[in-house]
C-alpha atoms as a PDB file:
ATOM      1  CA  UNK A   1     -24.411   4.704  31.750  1.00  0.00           C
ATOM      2  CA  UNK A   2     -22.613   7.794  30.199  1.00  0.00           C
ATOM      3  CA  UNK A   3     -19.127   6.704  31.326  1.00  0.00           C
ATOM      4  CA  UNK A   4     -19.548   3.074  29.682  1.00  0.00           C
ATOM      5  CA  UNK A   5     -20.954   4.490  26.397  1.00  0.00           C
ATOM      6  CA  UNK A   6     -17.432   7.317  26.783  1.00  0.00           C
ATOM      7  CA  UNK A   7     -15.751   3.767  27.613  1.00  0.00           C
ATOM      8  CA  UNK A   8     -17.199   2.313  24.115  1.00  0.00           C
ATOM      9  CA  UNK A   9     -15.618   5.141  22.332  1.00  0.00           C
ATOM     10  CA  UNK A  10     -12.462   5.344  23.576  1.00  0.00           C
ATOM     11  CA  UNK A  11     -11.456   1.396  23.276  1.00  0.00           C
ATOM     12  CA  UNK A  12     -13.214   1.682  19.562  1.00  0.00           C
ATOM     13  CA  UNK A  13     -10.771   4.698  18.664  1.00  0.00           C
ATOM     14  CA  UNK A  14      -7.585   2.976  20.641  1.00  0.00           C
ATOM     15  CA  UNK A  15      -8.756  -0.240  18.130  1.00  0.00           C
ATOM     16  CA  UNK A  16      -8.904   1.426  15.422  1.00  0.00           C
ATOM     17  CA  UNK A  17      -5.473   3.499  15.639  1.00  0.00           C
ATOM     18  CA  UNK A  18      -3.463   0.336  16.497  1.00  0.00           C
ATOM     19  CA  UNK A  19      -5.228  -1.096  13.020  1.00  0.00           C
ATOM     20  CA  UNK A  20      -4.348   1.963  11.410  1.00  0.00           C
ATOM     21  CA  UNK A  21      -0.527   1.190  12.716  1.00  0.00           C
ATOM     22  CA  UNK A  22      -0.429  -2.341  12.001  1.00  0.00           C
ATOM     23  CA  UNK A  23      -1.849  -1.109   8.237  1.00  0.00           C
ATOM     24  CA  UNK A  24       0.805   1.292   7.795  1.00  0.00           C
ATOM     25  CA  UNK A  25       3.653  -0.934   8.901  1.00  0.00           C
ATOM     26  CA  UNK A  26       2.664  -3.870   6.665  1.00  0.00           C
ATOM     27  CA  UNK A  27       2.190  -1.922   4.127  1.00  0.00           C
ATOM     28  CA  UNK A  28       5.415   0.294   4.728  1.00  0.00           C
ATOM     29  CA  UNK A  29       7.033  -3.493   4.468  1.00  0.00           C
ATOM     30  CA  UNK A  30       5.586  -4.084   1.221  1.00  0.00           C
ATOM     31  CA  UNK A  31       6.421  -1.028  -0.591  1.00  0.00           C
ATOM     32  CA  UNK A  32       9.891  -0.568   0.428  1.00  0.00           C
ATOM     33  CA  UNK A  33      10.347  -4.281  -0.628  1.00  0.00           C
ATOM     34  CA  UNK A  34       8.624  -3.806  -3.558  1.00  0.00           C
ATOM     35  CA  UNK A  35      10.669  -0.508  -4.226  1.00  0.00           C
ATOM     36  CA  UNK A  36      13.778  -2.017  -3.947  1.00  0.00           C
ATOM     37  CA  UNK A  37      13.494  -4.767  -6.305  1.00  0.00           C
ATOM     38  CA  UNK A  38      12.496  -2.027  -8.663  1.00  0.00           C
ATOM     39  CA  UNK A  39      15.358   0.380  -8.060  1.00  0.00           C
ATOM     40  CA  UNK A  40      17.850  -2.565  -8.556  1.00  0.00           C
ATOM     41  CA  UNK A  41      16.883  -3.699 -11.546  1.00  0.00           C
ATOM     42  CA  UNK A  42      15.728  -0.455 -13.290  1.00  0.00           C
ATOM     43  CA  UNK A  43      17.252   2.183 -11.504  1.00  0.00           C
ATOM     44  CA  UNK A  44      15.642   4.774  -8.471  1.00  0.00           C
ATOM     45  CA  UNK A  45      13.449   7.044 -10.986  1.00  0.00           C
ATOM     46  CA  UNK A  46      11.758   3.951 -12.246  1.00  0.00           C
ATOM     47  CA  UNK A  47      11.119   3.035  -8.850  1.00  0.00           C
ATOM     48  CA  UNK A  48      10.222   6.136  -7.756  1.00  0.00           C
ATOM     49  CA  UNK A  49       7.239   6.053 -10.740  1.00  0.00           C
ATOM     50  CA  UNK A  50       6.518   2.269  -9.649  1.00  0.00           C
ATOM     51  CA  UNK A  51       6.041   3.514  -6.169  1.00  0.00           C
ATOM     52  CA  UNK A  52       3.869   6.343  -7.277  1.00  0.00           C
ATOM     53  CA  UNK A  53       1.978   3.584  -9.225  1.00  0.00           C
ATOM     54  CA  UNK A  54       1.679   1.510  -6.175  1.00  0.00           C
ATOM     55  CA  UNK A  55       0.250   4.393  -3.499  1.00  0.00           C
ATOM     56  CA  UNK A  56      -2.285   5.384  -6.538  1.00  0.00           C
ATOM     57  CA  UNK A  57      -3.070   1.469  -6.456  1.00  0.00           C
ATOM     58  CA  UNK A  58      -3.597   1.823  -2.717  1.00  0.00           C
ATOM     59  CA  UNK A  59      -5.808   4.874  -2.899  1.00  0.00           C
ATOM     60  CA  UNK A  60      -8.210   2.704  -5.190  1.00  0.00           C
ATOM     61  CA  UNK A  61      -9.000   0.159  -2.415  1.00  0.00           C
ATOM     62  CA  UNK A  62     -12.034  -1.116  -0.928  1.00  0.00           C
ATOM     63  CA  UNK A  63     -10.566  -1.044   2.477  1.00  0.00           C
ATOM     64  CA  UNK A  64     -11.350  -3.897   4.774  1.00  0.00           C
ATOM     65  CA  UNK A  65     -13.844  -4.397   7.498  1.00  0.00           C
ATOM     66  CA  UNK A  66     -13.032  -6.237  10.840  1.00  0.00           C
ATOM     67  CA  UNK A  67      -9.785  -5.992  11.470  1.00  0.00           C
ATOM     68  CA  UNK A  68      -8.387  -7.993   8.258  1.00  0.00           C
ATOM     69  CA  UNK A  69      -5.150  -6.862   6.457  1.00  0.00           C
ATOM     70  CA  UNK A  70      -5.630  -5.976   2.555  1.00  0.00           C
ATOM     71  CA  UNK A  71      -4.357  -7.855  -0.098  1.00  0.00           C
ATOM     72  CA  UNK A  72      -0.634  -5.534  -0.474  1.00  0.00           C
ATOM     73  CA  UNK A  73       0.565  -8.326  -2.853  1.00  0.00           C
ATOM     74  CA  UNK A  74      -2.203  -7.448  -5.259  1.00  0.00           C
ATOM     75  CA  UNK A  75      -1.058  -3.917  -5.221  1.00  0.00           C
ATOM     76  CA  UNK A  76       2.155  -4.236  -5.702  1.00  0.00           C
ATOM     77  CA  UNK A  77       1.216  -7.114  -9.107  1.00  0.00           C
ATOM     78  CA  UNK A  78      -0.778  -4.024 -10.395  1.00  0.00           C
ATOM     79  CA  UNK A  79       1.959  -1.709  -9.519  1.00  0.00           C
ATOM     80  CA  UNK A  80       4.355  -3.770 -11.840  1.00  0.00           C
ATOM     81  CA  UNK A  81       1.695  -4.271 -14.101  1.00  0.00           C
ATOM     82  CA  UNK A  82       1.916  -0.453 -14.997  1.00  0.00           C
ATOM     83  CA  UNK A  83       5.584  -0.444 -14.811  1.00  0.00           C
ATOM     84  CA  UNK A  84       5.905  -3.698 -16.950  1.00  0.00           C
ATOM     85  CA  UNK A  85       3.795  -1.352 -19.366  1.00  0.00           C
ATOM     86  CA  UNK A  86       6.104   1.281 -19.334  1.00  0.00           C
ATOM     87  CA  UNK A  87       9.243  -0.703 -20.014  1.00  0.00           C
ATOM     88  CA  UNK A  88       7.634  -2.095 -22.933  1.00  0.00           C
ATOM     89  CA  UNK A  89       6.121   1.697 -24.326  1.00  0.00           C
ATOM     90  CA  UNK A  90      10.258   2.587 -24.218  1.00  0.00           C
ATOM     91  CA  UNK A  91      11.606  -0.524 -25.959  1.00  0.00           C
ATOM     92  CA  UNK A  92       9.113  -0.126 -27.969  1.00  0.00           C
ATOM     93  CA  UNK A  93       9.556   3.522 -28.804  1.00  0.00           C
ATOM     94  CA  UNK A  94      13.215   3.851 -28.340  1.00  0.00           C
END
């Protein structure tokens, strides 16, 4: 009994470090994409501010339950969202 319940824990932990992995490289994938369409149009300090946007975006989540990957697209629209906002603040206020 003990060593199935010690069994239950250990393939719960291994799942939930390869989700952790699999979370961290699509999400890796997104950013730097995300970053470098940024840094080629306005430059690598702008992107570097639209990627601080986007981690702040990701520490807001509701993460999910059951394995499913989160919605990186909608992080990176709010991401550009604030730097969209930004852009306009400076043309704005040259």
């Amino acid at each position: 009994m003990y060593d199935e319940k010690t069994n239950s824990i250990v393939e719960a932990q291994q799942t939930s470090v390869g989700m952790v992995a699999d979370l961290l490289l699509t999400a890796e994938k997104e950013l730097g994409a995300f970053y470098g369409a940024i840094a080629g149009r306005y430059g690598s300090d702008e992107a570097r501010k639209a990627a601080r946007d986007w981690i702040e975006e990701v520490e807001t989540m509701d993460w999910p339950m059951a394995g499913t990957i989160p919605n990186w697209r909608h992080v990176s629209i709010v991401a550009a969202g604030c730097l969209a906002s930004r852009v306009i603040q400076r043309s704005l206020n040259p």
